[in-house]
PDB file of N, CA and C in Angstrom:
ATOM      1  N   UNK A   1     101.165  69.410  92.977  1.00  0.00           N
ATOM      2  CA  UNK A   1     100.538  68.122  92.757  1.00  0.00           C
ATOM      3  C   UNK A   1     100.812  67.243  93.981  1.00  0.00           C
ATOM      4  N   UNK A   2      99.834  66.981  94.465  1.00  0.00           N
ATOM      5  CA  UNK A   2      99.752  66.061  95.752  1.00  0.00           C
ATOM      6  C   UNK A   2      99.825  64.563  95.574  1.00  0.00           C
ATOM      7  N   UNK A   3     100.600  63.462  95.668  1.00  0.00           N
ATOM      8  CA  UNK A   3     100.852  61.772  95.467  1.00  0.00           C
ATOM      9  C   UNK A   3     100.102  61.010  96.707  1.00  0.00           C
ATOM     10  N   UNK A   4      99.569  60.412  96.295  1.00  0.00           N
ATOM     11  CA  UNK A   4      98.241  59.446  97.243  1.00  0.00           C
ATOM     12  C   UNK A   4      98.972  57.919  96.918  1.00  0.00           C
ATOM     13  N   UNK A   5      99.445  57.701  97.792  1.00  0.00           N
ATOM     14  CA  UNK A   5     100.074  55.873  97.498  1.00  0.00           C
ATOM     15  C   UNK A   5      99.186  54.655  98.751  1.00  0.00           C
ATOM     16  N   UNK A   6      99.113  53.922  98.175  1.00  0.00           N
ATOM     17  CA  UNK A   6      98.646  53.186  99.015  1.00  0.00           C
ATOM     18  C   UNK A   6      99.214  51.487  99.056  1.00  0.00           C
ATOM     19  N   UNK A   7      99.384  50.914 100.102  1.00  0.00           N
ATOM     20  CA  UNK A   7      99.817  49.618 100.236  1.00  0.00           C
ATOM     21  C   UNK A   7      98.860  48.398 100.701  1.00  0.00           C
ATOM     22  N   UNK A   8      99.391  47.440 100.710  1.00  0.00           N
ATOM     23  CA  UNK A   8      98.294  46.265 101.333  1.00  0.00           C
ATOM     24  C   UNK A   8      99.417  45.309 101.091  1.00  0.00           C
ATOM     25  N   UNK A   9      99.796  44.578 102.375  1.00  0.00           N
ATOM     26  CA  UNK A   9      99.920  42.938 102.062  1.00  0.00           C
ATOM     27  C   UNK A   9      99.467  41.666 102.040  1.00  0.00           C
ATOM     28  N   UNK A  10      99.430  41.173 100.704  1.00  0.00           N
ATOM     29  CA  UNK A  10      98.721  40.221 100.901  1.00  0.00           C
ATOM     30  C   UNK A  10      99.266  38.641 101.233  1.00  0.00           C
ATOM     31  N   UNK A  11      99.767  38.715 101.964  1.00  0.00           N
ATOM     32  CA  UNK A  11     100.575  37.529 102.854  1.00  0.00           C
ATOM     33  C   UNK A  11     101.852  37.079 102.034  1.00  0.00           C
ATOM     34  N   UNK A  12     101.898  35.369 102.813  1.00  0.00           N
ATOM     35  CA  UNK A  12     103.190  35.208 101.920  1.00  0.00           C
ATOM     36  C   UNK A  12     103.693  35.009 100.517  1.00  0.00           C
ATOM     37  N   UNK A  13     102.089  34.508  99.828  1.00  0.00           N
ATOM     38  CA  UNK A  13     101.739  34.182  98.751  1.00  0.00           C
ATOM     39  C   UNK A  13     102.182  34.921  97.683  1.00  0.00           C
ATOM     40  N   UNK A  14     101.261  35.726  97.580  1.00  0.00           N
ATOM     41  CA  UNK A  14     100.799  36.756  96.590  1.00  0.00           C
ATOM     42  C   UNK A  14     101.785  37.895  97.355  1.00  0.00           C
ATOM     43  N   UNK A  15     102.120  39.150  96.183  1.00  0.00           N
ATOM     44  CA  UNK A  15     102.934  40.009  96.485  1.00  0.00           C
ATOM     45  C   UNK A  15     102.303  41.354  96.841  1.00  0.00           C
ATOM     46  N   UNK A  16     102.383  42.465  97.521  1.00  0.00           N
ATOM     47  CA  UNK A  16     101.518  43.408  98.000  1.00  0.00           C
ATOM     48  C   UNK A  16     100.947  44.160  96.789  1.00  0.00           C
ATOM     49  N   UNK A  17      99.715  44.731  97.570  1.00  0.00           N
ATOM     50  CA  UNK A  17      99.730  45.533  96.054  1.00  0.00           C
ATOM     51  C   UNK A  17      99.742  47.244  96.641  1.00  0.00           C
ATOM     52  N   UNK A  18     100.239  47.636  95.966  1.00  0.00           N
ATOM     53  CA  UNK A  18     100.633  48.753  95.956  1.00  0.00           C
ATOM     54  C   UNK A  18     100.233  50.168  94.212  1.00  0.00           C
ATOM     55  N   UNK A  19     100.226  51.136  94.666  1.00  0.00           N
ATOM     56  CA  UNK A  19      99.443  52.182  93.519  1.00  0.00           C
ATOM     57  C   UNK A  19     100.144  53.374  93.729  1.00  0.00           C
ATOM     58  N   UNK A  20     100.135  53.986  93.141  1.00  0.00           N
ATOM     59  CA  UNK A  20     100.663  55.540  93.220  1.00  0.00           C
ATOM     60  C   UNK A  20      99.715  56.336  92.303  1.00  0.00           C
ATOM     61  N   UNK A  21      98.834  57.642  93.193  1.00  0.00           N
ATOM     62  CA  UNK A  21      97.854  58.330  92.210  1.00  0.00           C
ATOM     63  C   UNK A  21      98.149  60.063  92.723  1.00  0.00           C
ATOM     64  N   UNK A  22      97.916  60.681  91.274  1.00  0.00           N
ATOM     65  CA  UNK A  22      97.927  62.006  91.634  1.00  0.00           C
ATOM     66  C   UNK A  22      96.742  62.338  91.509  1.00  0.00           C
ATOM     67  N   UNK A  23      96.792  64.098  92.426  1.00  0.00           N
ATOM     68  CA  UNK A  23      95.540  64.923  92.959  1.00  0.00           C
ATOM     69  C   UNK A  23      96.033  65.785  92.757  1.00  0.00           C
ATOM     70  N   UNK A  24      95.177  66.568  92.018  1.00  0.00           N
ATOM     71  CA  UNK A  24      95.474  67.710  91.643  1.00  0.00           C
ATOM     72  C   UNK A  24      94.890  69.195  92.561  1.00  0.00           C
ATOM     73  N   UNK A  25      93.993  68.664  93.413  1.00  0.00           N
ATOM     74  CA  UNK A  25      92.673  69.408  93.998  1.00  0.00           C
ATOM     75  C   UNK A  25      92.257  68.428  95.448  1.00  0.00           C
ATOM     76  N   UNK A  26      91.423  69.118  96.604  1.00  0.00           N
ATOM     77  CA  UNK A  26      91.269  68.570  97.274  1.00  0.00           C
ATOM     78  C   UNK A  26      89.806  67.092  96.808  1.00  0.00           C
ATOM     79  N   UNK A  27      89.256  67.887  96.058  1.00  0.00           N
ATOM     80  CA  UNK A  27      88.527  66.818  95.636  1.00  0.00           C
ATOM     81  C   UNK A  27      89.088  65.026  94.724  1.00  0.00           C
ATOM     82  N   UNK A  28      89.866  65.406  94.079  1.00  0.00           N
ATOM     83  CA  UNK A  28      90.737  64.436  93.826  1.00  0.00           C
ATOM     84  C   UNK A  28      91.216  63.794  95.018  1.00  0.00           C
ATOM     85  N   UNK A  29      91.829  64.073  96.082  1.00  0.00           N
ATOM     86  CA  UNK A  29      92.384  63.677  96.533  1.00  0.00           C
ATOM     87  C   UNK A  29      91.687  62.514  98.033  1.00  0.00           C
ATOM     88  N   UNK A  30      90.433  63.263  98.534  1.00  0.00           N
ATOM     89  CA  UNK A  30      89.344  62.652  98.635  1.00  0.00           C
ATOM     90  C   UNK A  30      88.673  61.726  97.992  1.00  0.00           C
ATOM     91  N   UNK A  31      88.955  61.399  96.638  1.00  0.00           N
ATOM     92  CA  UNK A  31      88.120  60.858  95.979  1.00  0.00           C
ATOM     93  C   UNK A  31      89.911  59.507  96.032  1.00  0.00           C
ATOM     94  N   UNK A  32      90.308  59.654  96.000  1.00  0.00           N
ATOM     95  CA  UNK A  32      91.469  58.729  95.778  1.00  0.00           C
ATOM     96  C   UNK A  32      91.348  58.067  97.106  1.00  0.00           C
ATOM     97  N   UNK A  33      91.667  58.921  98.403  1.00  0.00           N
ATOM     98  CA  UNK A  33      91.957  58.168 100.026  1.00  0.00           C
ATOM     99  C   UNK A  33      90.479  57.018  99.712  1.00  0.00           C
ATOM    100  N   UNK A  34      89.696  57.629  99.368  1.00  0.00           N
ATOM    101  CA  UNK A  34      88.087  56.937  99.726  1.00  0.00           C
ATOM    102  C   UNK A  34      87.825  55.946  98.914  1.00  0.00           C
ATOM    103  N   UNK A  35      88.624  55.774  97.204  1.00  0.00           N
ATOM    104  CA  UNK A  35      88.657  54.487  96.423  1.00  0.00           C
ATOM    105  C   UNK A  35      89.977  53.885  97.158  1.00  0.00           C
ATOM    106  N   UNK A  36      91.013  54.260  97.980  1.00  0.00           N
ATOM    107  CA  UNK A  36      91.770  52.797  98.650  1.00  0.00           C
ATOM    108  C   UNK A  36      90.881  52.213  99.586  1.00  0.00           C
ATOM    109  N   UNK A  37      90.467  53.285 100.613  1.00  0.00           N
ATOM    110  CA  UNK A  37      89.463  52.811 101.814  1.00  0.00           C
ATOM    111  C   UNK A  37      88.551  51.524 101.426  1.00  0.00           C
ATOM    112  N   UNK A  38      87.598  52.093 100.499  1.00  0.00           N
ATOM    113  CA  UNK A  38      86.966  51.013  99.746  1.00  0.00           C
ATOM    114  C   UNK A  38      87.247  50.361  99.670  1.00  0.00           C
ATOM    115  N   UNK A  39      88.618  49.926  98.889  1.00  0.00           N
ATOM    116  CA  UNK A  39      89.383  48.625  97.794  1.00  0.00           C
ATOM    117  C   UNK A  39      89.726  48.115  99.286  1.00  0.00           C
ATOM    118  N   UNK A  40      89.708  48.367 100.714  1.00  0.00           N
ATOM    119  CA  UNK A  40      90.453  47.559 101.824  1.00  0.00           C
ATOM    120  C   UNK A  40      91.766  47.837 101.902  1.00  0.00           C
ATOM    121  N   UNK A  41      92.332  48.539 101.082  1.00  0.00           N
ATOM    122  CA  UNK A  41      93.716  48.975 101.853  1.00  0.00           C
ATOM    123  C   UNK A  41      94.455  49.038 103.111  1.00  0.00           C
ATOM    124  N   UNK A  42      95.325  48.344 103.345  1.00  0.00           N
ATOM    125  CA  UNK A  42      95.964  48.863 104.524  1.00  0.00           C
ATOM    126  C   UNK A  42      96.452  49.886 105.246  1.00  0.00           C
ATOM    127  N   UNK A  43      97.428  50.470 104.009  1.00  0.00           N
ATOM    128  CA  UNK A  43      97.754  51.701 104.254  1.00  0.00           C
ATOM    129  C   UNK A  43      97.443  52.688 103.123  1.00  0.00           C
ATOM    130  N   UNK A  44      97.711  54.055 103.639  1.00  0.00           N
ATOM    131  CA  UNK A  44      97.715  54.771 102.045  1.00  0.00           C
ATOM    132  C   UNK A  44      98.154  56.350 103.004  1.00  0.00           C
ATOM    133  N   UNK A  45      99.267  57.230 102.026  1.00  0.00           N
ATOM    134  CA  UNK A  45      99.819  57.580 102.173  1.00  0.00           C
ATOM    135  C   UNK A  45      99.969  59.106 101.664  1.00  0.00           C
ATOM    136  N   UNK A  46     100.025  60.401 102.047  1.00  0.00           N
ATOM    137  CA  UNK A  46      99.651  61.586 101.530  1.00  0.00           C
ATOM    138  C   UNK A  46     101.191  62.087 101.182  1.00  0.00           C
ATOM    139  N   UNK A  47     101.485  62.229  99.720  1.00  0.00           N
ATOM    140  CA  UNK A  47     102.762  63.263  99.859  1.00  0.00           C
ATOM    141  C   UNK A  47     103.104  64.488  98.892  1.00  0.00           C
ATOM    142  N   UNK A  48     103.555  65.454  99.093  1.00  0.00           N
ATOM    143  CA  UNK A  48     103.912  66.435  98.641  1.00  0.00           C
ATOM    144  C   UNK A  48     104.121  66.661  97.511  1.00  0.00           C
ATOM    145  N   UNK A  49     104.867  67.810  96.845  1.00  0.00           N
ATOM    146  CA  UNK A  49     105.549  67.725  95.805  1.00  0.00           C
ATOM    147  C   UNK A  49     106.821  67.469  95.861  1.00  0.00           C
ATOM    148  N   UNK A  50     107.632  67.877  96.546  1.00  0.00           N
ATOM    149  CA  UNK A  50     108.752  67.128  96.884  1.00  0.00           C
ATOM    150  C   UNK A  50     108.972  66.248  97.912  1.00  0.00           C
ATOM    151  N   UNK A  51     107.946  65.002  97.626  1.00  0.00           N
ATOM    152  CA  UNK A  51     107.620  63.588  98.227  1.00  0.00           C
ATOM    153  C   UNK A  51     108.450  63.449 100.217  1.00  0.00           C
ATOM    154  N   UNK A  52     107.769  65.015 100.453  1.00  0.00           N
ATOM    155  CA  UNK A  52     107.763  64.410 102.102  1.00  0.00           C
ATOM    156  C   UNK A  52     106.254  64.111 102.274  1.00  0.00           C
ATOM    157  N   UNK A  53     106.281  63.625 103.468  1.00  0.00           N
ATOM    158  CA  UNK A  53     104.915  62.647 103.824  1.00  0.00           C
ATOM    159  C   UNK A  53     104.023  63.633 104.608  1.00  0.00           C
ATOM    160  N   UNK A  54     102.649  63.674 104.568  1.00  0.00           N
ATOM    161  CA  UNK A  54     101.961  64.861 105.136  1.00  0.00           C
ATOM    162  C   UNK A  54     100.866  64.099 106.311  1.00  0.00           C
ATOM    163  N   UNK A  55     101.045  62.294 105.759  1.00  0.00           N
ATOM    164  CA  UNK A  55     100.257  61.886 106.499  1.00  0.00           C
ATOM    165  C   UNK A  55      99.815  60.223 105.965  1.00  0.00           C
ATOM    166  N   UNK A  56      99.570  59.470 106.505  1.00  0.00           N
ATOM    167  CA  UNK A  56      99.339  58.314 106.494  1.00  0.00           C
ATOM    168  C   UNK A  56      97.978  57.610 107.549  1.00  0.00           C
ATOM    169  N   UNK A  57      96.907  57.137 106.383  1.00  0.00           N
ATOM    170  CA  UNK A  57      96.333  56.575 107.109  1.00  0.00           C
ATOM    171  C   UNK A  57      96.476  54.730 107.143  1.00  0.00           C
ATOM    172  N   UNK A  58      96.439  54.346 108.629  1.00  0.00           N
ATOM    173  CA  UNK A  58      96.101  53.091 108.755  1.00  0.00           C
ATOM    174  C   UNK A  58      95.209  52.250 109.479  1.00  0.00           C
ATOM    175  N   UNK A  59      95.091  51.194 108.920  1.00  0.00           N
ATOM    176  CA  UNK A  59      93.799  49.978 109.226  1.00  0.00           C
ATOM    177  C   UNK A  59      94.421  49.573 110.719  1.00  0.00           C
ATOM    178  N   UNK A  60      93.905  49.890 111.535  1.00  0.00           N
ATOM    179  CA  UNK A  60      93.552  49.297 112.940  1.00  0.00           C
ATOM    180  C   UNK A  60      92.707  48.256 113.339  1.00  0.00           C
ATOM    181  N   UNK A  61      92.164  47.775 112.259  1.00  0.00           N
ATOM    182  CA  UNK A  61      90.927  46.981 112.906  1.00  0.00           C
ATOM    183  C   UNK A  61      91.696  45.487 113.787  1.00  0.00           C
ATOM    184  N   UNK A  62      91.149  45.448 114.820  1.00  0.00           N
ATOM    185  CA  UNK A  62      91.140  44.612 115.280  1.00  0.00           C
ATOM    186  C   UNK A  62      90.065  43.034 115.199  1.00  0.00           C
ATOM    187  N   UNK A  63      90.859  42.039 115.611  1.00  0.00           N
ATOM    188  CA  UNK A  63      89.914  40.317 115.411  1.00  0.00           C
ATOM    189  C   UNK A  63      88.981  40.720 116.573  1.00  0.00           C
ATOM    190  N   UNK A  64      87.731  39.520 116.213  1.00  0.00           N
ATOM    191  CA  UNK A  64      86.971  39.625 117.283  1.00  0.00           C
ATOM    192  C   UNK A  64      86.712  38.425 116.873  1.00  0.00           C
ATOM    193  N   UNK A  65      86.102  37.833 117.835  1.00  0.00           N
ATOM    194  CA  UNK A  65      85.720  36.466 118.093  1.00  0.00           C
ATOM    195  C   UNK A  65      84.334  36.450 117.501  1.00  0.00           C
ATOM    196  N   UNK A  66      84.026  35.370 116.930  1.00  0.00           N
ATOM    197  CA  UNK A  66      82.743  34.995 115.924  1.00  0.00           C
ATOM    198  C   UNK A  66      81.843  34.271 116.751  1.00  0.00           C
ATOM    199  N   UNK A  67      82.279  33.750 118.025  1.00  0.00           N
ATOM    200  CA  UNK A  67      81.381  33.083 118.723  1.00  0.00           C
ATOM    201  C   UNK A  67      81.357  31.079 118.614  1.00  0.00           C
ATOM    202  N   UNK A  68      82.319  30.982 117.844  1.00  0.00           N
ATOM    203  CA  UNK A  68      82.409  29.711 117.434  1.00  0.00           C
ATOM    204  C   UNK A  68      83.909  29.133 117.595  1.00  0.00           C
ATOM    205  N   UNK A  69      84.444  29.965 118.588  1.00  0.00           N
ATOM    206  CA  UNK A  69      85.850  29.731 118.742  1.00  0.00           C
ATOM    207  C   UNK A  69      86.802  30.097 117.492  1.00  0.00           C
ATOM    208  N   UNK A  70      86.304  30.964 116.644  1.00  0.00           N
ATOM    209  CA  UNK A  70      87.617  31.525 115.964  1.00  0.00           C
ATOM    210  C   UNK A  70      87.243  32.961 116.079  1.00  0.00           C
ATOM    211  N   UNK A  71      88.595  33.412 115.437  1.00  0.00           N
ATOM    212  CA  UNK A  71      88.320  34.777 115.227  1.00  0.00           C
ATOM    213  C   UNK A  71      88.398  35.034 113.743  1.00  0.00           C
ATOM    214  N   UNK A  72      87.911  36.711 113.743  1.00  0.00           N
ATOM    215  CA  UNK A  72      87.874  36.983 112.506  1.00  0.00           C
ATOM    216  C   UNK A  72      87.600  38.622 112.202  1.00  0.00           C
ATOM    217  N   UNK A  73      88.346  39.245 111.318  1.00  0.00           N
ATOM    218  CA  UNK A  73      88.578  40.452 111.307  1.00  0.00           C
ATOM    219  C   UNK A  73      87.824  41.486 111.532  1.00  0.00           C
ATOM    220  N   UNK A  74      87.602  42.276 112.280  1.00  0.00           N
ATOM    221  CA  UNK A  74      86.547  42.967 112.169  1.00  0.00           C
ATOM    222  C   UNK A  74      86.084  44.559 111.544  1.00  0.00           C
ATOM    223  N   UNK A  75      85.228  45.569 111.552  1.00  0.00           N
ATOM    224  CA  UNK A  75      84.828  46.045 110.417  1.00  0.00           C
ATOM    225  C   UNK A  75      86.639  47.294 110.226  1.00  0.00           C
ATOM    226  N   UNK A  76      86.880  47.505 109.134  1.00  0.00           N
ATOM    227  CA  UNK A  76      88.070  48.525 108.947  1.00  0.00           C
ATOM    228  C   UNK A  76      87.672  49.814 109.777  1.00  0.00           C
ATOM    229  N   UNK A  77      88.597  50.334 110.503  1.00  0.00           N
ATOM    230  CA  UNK A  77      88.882  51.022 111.392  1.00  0.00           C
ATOM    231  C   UNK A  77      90.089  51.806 110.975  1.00  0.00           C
ATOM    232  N   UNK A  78      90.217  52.884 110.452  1.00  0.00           N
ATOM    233  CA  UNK A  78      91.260  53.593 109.502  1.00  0.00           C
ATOM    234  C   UNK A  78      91.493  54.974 110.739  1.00  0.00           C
ATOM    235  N   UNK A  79      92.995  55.147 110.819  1.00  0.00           N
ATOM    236  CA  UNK A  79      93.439  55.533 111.835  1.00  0.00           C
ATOM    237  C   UNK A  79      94.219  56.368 111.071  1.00  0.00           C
ATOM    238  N   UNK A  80      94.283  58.596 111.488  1.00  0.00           N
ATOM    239  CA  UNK A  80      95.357  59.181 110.464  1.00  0.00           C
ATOM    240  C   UNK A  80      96.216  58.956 111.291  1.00  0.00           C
ATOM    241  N   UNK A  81      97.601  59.070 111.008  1.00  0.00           N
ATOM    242  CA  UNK A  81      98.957  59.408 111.549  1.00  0.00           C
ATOM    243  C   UNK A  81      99.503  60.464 111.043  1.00  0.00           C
ATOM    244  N   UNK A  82     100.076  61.493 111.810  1.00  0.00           N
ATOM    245  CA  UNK A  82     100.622  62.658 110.790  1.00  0.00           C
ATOM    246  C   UNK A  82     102.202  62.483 111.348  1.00  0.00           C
ATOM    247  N   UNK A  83     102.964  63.330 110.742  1.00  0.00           N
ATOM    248  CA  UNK A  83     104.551  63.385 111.362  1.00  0.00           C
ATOM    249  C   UNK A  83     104.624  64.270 113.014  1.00  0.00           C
ATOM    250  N   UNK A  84     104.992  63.183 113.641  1.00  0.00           N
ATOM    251  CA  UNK A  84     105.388  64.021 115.181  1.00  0.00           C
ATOM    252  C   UNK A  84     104.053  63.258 116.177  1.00  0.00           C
ATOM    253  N   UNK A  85     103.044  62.931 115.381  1.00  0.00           N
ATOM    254  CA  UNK A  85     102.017  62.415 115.910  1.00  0.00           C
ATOM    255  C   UNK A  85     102.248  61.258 117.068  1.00  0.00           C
ATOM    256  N   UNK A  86     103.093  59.930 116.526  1.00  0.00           N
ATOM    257  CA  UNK A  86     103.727  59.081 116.946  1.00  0.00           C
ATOM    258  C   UNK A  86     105.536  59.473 116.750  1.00  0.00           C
ATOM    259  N   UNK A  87     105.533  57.821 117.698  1.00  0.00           N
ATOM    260  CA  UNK A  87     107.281  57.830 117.821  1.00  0.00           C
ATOM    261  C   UNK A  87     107.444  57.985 116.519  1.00  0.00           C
ATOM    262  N   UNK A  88     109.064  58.148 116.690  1.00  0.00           N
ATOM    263  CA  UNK A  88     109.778  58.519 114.893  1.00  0.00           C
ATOM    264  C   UNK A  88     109.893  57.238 114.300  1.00  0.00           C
ATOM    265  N   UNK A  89     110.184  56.042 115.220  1.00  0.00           N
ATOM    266  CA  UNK A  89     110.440  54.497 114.778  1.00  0.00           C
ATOM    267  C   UNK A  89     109.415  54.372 114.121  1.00  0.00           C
ATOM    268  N   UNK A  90     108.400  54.332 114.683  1.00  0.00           N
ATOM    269  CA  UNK A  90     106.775  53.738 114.160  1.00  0.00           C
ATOM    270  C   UNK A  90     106.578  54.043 112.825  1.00  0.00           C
ATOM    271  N   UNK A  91     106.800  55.661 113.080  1.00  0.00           N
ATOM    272  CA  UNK A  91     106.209  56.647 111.743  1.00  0.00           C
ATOM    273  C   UNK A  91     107.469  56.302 111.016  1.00  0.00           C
ATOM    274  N   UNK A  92     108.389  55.851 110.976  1.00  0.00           N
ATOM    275  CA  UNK A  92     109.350  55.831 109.924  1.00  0.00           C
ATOM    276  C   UNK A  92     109.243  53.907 109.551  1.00  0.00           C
ATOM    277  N   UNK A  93     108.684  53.433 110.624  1.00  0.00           N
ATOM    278  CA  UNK A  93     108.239  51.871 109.868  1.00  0.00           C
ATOM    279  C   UNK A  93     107.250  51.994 108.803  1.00  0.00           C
ATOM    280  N   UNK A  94     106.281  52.508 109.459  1.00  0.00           N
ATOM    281  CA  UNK A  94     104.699  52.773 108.129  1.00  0.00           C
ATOM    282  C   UNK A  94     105.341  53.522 107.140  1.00  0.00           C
ATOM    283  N   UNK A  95     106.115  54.635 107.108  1.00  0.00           N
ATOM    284  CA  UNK A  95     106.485  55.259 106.017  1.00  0.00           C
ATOM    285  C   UNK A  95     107.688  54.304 105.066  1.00  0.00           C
ATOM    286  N   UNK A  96     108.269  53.340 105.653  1.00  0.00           N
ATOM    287  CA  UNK A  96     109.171  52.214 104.738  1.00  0.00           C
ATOM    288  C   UNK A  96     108.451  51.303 104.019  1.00  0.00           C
ATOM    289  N   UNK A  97     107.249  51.085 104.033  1.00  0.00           N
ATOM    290  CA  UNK A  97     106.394  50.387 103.229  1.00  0.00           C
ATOM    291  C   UNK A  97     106.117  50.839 101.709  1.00  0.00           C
ATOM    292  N   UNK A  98     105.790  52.686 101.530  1.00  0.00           N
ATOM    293  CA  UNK A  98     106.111  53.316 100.722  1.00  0.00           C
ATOM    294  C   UNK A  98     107.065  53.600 100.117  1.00  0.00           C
ATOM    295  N   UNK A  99     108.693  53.296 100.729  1.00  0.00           N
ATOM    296  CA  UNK A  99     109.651  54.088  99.803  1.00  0.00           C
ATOM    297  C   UNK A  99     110.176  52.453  98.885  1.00  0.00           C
ATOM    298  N   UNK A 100     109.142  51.483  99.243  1.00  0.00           N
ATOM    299  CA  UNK A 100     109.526  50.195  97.792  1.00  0.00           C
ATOM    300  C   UNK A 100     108.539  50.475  96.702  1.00  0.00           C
ATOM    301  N   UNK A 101     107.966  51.546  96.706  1.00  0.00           N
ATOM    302  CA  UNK A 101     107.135  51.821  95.330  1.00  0.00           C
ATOM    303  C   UNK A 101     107.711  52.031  94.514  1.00  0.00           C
TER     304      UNK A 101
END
């Protein structure tokens, strides 16, 4: 059984929201990454059965300027990370977001 978690913060306000879903099948599990993607997620997170991490995708999108002197987010840009991919710091920051579930 494969665990699909996903995070988002929503500033200082409001508290993140966060989910934990199982997949049983690759189709499940597709069907889970693609309802966080949707919902705007920040992160979301692939793990095992004995909850090591297989992979993490994250929102890259960068601001762009609106033309009116502000900026403003632009379209989601979802980036995988796997283990070894990046530094160990990085990949072990994105992966500390998950172990407060």
């Amino acid at each position: 059984m494969i665990t699909v978690r996903n995070y988002s913060d929503n500033g200082p306000y409001f508290p993140p929201t966060q989910g934990i879903y199982q997949a049983s099948s690759l189709k499940e599990l597709i069907f889970h990454i693609r309802l966080c993607m949707e919902d705007g997620d920040y992160q979301m997170g692939v793990f095992d059965e004995d909850g090591r991490c297989k992979g993490i995708w994250v929102d890259e999108a960068e601001p762009m300027d609106d033309g009116e002197g502000c900026m403003v987010l632009g379209p989601k840009c979802y980036v995988l990370y796997r283990p070894g991919s990046i530094s160990k710091g990085l990949w072990n920051l994105h992966l500390a977001k998950f172990k407060r579930i």
